[in-house]
N, C-alpha and C. Protein backbone atom coordinates (compact mmCIF):
# COMPACT_ATOMS: atom_id res chain seq x y z
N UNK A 1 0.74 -3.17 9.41
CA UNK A 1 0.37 -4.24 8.50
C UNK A 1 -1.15 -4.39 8.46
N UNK A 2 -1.39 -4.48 9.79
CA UNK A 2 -3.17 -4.59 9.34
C UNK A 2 -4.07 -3.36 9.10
N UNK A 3 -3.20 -2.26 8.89
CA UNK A 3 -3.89 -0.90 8.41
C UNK A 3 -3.57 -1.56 6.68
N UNK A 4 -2.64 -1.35 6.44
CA UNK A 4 -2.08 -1.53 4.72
C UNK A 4 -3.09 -2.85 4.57
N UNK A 5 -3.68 -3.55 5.38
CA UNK A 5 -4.47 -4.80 4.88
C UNK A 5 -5.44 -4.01 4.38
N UNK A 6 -6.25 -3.22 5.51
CA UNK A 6 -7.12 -3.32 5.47
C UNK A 6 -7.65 -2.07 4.24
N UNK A 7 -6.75 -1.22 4.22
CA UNK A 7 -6.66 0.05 2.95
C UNK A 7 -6.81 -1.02 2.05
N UNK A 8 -5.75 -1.82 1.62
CA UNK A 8 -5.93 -2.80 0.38
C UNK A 8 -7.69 -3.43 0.52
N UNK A 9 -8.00 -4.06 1.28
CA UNK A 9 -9.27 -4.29 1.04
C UNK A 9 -10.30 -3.45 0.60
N UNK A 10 -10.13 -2.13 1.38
CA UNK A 10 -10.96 -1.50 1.29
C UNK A 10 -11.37 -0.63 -0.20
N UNK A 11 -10.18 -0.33 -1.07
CA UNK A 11 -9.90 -0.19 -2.41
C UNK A 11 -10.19 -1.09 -3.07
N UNK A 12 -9.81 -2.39 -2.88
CA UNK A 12 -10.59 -3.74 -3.49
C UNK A 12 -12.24 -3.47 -4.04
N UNK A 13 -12.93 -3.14 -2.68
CA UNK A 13 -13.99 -2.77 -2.76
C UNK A 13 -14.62 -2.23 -3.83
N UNK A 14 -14.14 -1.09 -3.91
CA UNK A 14 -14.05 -0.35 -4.98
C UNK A 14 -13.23 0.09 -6.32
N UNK A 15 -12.86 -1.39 -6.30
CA UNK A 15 -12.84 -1.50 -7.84
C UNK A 15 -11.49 -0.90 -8.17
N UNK A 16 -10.72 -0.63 -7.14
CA UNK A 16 -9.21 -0.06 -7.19
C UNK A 16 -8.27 -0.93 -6.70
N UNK A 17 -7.60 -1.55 -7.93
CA UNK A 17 -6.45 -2.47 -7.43
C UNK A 17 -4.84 -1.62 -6.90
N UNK A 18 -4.36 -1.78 -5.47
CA UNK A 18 -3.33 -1.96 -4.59
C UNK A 18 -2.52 -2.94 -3.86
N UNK A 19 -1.86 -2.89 -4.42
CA UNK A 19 -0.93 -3.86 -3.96
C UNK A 19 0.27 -3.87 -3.26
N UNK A 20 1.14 -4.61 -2.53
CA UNK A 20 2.19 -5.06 -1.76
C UNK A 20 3.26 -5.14 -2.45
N UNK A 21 4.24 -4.66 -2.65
CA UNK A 21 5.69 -5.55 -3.24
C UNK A 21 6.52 -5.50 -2.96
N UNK A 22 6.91 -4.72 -1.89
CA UNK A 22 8.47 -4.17 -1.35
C UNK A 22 8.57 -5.37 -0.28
N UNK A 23 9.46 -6.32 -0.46
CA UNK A 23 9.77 -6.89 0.61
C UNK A 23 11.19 -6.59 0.47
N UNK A 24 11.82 -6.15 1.90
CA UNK A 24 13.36 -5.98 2.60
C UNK A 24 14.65 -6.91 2.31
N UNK A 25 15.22 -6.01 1.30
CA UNK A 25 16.46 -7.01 1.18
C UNK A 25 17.42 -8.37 2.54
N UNK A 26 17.19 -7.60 3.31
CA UNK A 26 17.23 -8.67 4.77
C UNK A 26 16.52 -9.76 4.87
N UNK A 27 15.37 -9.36 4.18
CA UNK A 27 14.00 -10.37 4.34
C UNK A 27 13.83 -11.32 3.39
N UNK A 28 14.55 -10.77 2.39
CA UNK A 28 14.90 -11.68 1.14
C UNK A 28 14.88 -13.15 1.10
N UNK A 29 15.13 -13.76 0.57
CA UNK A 29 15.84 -15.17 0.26
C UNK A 29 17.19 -14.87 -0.13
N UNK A 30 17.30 -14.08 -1.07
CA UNK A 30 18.91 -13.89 -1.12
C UNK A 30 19.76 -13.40 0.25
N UNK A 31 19.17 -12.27 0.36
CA UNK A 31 19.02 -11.57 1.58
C UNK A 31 19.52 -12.16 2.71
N UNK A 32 18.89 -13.33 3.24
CA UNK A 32 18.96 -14.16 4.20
C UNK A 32 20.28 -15.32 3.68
N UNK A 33 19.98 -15.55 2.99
CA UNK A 33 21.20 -16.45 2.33
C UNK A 33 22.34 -15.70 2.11
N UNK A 34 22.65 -14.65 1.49
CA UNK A 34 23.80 -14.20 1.34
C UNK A 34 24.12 -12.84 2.33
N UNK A 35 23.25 -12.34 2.93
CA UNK A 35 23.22 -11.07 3.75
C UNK A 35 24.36 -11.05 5.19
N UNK A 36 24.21 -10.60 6.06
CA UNK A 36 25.00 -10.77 7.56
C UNK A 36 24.69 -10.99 8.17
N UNK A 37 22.73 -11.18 7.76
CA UNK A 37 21.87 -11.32 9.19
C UNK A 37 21.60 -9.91 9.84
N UNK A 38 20.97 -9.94 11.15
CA UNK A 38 20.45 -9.28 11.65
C UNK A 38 19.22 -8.56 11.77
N UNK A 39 19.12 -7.36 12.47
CA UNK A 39 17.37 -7.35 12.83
C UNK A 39 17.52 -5.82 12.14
N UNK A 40 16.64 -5.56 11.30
CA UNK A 40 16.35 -4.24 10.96
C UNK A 40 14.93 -3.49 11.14
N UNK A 41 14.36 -3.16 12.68
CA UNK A 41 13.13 -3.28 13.02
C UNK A 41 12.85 -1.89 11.99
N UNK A 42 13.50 -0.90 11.44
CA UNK A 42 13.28 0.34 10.97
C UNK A 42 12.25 0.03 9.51
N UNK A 43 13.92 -0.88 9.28
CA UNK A 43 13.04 -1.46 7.87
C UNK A 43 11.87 -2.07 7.64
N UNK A 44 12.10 -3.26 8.44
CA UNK A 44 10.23 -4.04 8.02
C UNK A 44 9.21 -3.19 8.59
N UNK A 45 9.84 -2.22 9.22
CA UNK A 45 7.96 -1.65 9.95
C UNK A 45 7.84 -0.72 8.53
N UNK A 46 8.76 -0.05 7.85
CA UNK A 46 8.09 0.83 6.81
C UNK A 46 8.10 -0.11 5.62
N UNK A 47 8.53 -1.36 5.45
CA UNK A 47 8.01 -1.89 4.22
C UNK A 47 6.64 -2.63 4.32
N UNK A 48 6.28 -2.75 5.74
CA UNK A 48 5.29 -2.86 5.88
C UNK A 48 3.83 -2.03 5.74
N UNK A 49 4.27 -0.68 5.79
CA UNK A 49 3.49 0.31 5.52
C UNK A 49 3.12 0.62 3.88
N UNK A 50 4.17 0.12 3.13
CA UNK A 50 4.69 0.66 1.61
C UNK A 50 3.06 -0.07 0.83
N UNK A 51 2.60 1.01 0.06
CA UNK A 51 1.02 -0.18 -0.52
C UNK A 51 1.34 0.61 -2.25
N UNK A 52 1.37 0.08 -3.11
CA UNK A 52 1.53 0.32 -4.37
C UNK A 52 0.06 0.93 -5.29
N UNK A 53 -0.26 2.17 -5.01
CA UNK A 53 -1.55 2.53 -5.83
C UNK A 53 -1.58 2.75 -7.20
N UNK A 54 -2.56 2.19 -7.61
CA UNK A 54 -2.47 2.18 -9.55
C UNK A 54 -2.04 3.23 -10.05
N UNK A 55 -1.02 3.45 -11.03
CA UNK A 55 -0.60 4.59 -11.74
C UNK A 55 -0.20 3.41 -12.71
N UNK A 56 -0.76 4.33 -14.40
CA UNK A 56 -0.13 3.81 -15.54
C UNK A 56 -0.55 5.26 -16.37
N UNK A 57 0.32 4.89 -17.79
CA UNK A 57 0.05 5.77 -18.65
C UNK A 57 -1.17 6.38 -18.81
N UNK A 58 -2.15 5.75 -19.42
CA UNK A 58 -3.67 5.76 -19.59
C UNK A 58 -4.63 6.01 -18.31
N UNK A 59 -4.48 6.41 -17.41
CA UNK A 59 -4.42 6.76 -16.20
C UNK A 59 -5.20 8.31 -16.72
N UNK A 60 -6.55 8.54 -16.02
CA UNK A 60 -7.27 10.00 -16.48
C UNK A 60 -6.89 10.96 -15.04
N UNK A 61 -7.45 11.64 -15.67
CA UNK A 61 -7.23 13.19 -13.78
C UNK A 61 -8.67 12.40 -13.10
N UNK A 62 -9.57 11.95 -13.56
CA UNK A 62 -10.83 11.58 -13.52
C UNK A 62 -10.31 10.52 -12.79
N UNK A 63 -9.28 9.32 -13.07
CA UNK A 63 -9.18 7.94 -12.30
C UNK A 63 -7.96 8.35 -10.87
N UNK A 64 -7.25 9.53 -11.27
CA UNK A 64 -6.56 9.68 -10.32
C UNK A 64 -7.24 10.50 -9.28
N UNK A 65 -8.30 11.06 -9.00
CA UNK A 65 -8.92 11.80 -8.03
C UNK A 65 -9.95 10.54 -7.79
N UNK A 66 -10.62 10.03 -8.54
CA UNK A 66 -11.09 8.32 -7.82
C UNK A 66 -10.19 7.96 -6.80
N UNK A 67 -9.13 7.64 -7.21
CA UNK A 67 -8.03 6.71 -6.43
C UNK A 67 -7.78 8.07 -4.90
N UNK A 68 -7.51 9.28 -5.22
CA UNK A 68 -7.28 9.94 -4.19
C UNK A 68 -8.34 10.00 -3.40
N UNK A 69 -9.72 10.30 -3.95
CA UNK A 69 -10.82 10.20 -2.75
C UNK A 69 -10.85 8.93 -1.95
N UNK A 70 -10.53 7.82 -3.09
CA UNK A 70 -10.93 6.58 -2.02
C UNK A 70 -9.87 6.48 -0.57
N UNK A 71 -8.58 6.84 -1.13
CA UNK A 71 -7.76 6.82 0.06
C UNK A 71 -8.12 8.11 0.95
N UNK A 72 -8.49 8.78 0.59
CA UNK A 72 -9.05 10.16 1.58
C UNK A 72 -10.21 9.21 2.92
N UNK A 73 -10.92 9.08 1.49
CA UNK A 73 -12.44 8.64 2.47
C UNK A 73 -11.91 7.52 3.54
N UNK A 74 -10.80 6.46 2.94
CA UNK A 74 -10.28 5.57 3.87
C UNK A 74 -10.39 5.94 5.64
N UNK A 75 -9.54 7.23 5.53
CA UNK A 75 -8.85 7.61 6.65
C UNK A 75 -9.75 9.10 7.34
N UNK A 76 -10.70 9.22 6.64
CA UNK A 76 -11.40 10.31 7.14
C UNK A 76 -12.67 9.74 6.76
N UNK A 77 -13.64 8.61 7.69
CA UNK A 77 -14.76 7.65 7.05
C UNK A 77 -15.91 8.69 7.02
N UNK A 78 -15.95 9.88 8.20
CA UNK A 78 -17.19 11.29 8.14
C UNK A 78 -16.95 11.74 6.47
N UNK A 79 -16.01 12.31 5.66
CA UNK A 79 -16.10 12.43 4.25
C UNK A 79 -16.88 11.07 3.42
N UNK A 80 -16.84 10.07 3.77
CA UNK A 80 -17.96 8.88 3.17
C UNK A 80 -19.17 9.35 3.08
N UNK A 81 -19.95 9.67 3.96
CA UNK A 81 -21.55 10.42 4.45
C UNK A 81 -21.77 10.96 3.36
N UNK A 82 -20.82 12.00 3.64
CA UNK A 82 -20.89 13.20 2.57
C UNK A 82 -20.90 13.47 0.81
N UNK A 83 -19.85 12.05 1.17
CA UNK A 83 -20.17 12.25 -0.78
C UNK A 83 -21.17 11.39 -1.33
């Protein structure tokens, strides 16, 4: 969770909106209200990981290699220097 925060911020930065939306049918409101209960540690740790990166129609090769470097540079900060 505080990696996916901090990726989201860090895209913020730069002008690249990511976002959150998968929350766990368990985790629900319905979920919880109508569900069986119980603990699904499998689930919330990967919906916690889940981060939604911009894709739409109008979308260039130009905005999608933006969006891929920024998550590159995220996780490899020595490629930052460099470009």
């Amino acid at each position: 969770l505080k990696e996916r925060t901090a990726l989201t911020g860090f895209l913020r930065a730069q002008g690249i909106g990511a976002v959150f939306h998968y929350v766990p049918l368990h985790d629900s409101p319905a979920g919880l209200r109508h569900g069986r209960g119980g603990h699904l540690p499998v689930t919330t740790d990967i919906s916690q990981r889940l981060l939604r990166l911009p894709i739409y129609s109008g979308m260039t090769s130009d905005d999608v290699r933006r969006v891929a470097s920024a998550v590159k540079s995220f996780y490899h900060p020595i490629s930052r220097a460099g470009a």
